[in-house]
PDB file of N, CA and C in Angstrom:
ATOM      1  N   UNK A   1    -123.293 -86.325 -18.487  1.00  0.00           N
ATOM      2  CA  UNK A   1    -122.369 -86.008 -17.433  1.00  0.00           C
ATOM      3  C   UNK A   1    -122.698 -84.647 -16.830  1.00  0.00           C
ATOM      4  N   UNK A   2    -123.545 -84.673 -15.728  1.00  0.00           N
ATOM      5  CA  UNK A   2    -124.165 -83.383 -15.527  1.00  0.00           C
ATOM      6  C   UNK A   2    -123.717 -83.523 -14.128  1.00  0.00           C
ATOM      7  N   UNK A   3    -123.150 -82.101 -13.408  1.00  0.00           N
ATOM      8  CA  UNK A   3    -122.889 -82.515 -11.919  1.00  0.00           C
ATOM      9  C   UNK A   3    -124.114 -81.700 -11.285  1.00  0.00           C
ATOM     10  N   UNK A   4    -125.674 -81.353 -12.024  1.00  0.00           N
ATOM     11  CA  UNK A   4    -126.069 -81.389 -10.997  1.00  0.00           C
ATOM     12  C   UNK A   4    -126.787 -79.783 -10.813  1.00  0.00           C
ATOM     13  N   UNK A   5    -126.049 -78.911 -11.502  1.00  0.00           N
ATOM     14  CA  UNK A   5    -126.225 -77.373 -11.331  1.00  0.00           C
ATOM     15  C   UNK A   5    -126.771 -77.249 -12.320  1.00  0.00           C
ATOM     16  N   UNK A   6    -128.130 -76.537 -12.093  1.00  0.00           N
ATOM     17  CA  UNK A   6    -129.166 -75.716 -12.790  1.00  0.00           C
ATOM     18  C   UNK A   6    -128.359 -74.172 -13.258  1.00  0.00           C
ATOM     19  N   UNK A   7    -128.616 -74.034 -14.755  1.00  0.00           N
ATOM     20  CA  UNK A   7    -128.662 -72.653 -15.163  1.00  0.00           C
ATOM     21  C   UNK A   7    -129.345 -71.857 -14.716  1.00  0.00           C
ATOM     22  N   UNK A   8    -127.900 -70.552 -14.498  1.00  0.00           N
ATOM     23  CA  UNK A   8    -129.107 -69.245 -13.863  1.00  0.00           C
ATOM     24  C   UNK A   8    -129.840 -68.595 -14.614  1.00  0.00           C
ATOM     25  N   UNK A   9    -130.808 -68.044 -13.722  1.00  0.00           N
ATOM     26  CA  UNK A   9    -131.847 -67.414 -14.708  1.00  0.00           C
ATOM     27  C   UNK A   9    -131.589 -65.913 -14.726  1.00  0.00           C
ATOM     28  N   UNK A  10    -131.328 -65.687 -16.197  1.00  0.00           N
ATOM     29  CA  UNK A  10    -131.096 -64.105 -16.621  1.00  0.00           C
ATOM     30  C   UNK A  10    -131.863 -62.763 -16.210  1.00  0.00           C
ATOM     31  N   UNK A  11    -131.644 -62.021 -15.984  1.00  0.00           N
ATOM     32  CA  UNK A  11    -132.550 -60.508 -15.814  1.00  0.00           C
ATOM     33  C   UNK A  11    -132.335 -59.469 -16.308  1.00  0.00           C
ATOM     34  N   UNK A  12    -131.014 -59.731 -17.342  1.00  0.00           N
ATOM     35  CA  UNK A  12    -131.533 -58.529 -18.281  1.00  0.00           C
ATOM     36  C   UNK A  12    -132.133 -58.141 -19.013  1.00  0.00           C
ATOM     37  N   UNK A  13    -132.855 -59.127 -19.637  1.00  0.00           N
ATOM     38  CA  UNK A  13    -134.712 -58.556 -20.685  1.00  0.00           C
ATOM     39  C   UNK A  13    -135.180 -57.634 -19.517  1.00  0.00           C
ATOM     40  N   UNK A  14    -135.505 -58.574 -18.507  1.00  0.00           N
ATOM     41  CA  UNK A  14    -136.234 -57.608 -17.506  1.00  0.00           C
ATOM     42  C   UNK A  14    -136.223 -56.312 -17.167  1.00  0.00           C
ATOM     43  N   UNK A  15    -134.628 -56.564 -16.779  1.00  0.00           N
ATOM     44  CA  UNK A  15    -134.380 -54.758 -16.498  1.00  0.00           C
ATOM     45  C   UNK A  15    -134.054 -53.691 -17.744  1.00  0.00           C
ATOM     46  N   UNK A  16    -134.106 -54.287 -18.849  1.00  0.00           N
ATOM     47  CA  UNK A  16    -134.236 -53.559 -20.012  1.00  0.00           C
ATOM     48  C   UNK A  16    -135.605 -52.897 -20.241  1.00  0.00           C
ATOM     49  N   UNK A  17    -136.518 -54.308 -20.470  1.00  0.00           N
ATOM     50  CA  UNK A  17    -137.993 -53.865 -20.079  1.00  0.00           C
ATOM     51  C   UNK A  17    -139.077 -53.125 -19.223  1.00  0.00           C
ATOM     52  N   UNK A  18    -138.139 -53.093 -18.272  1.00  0.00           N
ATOM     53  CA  UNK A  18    -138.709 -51.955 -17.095  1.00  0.00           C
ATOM     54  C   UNK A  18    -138.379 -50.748 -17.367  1.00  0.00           C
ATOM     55  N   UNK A  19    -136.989 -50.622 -17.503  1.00  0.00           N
ATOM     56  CA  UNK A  19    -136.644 -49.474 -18.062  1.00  0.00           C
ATOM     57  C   UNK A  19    -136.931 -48.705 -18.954  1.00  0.00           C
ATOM     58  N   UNK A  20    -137.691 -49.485 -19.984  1.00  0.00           N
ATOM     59  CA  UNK A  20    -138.176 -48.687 -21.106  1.00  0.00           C
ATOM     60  C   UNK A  20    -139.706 -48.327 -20.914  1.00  0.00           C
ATOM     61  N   UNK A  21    -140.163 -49.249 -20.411  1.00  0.00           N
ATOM     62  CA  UNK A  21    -141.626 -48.977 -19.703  1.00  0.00           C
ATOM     63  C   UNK A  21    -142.377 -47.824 -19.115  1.00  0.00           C
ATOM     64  N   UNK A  22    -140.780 -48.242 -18.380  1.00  0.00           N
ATOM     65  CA  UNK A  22    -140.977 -46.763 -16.718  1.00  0.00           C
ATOM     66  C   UNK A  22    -140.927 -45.479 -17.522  1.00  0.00           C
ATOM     67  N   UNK A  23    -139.967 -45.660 -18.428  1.00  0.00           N
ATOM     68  CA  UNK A  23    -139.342 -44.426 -19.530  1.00  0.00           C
ATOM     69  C   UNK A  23    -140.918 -44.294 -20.292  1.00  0.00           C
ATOM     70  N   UNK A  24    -141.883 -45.069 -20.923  1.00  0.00           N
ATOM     71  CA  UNK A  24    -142.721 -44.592 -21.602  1.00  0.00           C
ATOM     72  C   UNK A  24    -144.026 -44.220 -20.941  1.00  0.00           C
ATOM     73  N   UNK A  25    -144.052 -44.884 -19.528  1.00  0.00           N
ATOM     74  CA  UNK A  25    -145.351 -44.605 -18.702  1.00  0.00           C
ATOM     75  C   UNK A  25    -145.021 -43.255 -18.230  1.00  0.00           C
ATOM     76  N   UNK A  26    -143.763 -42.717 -17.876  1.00  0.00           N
ATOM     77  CA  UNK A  26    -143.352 -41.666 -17.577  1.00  0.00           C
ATOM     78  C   UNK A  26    -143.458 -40.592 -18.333  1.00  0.00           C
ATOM     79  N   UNK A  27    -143.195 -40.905 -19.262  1.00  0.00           N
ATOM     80  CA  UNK A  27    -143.226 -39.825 -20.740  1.00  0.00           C
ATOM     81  C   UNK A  27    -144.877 -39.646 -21.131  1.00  0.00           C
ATOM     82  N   UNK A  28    -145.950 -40.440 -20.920  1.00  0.00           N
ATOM     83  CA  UNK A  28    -147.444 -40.018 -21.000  1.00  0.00           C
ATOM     84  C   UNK A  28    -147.449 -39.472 -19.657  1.00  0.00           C
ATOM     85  N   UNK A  29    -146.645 -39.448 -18.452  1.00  0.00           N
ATOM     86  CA  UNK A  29    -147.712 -38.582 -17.474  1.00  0.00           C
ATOM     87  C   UNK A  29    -146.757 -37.438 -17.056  1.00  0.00           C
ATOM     88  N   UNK A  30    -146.069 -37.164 -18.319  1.00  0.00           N
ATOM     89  CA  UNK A  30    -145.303 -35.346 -18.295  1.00  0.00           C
ATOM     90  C   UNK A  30    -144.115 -36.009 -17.533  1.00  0.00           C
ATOM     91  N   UNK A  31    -143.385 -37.145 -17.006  1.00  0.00           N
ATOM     92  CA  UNK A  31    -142.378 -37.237 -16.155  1.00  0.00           C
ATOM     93  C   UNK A  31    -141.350 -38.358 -16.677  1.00  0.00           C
ATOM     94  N   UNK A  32    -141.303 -38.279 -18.010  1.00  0.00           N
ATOM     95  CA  UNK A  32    -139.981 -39.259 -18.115  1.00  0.00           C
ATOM     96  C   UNK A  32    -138.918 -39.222 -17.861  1.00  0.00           C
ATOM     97  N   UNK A  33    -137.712 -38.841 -17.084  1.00  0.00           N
ATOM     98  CA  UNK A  33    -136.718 -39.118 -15.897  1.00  0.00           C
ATOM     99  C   UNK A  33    -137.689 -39.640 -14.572  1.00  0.00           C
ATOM    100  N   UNK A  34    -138.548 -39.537 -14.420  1.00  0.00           N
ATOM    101  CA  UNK A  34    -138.750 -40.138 -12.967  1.00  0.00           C
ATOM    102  C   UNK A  34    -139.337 -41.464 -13.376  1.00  0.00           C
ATOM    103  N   UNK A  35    -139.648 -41.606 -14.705  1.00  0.00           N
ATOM    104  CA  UNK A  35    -140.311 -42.634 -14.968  1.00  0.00           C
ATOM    105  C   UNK A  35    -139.212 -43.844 -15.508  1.00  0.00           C
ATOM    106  N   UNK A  36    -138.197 -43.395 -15.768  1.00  0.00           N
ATOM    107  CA  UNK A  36    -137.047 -44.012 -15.940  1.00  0.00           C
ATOM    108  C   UNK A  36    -135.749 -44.451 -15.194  1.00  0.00           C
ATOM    109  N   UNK A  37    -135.982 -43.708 -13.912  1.00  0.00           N
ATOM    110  CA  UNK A  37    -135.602 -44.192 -12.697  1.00  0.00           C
ATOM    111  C   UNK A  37    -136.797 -45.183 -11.379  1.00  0.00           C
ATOM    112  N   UNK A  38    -138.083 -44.727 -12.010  1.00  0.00           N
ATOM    113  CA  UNK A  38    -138.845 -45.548 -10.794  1.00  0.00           C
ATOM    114  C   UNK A  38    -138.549 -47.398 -11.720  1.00  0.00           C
ATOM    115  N   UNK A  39    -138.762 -47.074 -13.023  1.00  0.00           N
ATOM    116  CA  UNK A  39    -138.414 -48.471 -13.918  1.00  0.00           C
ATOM    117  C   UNK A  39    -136.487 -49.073 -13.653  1.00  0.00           C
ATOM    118  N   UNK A  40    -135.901 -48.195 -13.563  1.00  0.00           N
ATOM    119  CA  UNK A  40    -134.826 -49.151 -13.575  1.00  0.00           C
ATOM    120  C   UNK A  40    -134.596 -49.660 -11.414  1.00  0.00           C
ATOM    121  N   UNK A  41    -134.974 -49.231 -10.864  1.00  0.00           N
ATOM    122  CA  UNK A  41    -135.588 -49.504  -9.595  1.00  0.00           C
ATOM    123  C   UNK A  41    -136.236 -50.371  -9.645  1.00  0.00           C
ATOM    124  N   UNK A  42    -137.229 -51.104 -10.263  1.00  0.00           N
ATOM    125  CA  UNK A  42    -138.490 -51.937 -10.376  1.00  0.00           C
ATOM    126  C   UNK A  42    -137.488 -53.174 -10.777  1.00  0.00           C
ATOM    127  N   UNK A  43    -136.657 -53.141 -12.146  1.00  0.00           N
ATOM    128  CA  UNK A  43    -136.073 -54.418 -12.631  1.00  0.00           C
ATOM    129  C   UNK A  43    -134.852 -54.296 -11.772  1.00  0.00           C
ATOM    130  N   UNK A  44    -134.038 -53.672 -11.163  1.00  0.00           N
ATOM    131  CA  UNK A  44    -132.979 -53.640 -10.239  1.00  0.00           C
ATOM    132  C   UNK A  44    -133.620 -54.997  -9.059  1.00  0.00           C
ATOM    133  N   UNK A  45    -134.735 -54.463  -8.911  1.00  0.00           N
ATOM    134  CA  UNK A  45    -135.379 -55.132  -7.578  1.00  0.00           C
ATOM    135  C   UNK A  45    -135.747 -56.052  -8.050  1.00  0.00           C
ATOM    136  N   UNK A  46    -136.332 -56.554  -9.410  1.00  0.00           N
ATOM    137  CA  UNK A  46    -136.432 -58.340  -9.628  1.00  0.00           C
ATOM    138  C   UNK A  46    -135.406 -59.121  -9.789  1.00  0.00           C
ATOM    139  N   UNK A  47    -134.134 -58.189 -10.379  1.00  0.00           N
ATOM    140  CA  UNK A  47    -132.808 -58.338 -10.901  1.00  0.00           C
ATOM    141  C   UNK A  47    -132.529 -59.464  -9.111  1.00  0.00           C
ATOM    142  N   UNK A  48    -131.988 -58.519  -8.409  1.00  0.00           N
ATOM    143  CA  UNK A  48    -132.141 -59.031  -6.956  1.00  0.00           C
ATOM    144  C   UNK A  48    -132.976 -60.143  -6.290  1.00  0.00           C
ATOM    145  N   UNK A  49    -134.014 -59.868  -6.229  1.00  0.00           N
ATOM    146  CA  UNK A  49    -134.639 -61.026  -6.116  1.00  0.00           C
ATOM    147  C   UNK A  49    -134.047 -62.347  -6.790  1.00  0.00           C
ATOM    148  N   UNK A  50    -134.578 -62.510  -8.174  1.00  0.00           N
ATOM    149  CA  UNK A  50    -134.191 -63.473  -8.701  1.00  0.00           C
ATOM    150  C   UNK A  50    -132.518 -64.197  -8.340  1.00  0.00           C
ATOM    151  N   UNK A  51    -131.761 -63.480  -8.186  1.00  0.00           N
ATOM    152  CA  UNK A  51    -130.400 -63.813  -7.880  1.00  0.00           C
ATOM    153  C   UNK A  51    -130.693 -64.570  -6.530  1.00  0.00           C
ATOM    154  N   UNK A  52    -131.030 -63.781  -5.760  1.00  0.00           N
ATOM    155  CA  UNK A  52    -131.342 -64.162  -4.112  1.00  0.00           C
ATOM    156  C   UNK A  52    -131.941 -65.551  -4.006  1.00  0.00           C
ATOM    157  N   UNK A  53    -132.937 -65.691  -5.214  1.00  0.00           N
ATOM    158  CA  UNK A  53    -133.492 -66.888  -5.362  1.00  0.00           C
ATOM    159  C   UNK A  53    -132.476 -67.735  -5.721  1.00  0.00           C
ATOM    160  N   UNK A  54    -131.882 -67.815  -6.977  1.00  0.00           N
ATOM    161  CA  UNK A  54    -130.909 -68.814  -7.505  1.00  0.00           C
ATOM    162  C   UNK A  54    -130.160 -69.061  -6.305  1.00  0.00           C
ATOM    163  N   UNK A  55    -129.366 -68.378  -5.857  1.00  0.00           N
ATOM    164  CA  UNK A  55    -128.391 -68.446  -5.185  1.00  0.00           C
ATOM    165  C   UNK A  55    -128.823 -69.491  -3.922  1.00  0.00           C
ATOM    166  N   UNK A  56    -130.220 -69.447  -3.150  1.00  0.00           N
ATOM    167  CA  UNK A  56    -130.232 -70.651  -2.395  1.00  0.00           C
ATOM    168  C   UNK A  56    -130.673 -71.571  -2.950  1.00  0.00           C
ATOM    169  N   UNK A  57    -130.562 -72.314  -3.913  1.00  0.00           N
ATOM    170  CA  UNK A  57    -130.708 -73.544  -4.202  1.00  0.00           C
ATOM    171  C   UNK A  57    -129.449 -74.292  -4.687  1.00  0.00           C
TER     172      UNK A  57
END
């Protein structure tokens, strides 16, 4: 008994994962705050996307 609607697809690994990323690529090049804001920016913006996607179908 299914009416039909696909599960959405999650993005918080993602933006967890960016975040920590941005945080460690940042932290090898002397700049972890900028590296932890360019990362939560990066998964913010797939975060978005992906929604944008679900949402038209």
């Amino acid at each position: 008994m299914t009416n039909g609607k696909k599960n959405p697809t999650g993005a918080g690994a993602i933006i967890a994962l960016l975040i920590l990323g941005g945080a460690i690529v940042g932290g090898m090049m002397g700049q972890p705050s900028a590296g932890l804001l360019i990362g939560t920016a990066l998964g913010l913006l797939i975060a978005l996307l992906l929604w944008l996607r679900e949402r038209g179908k």
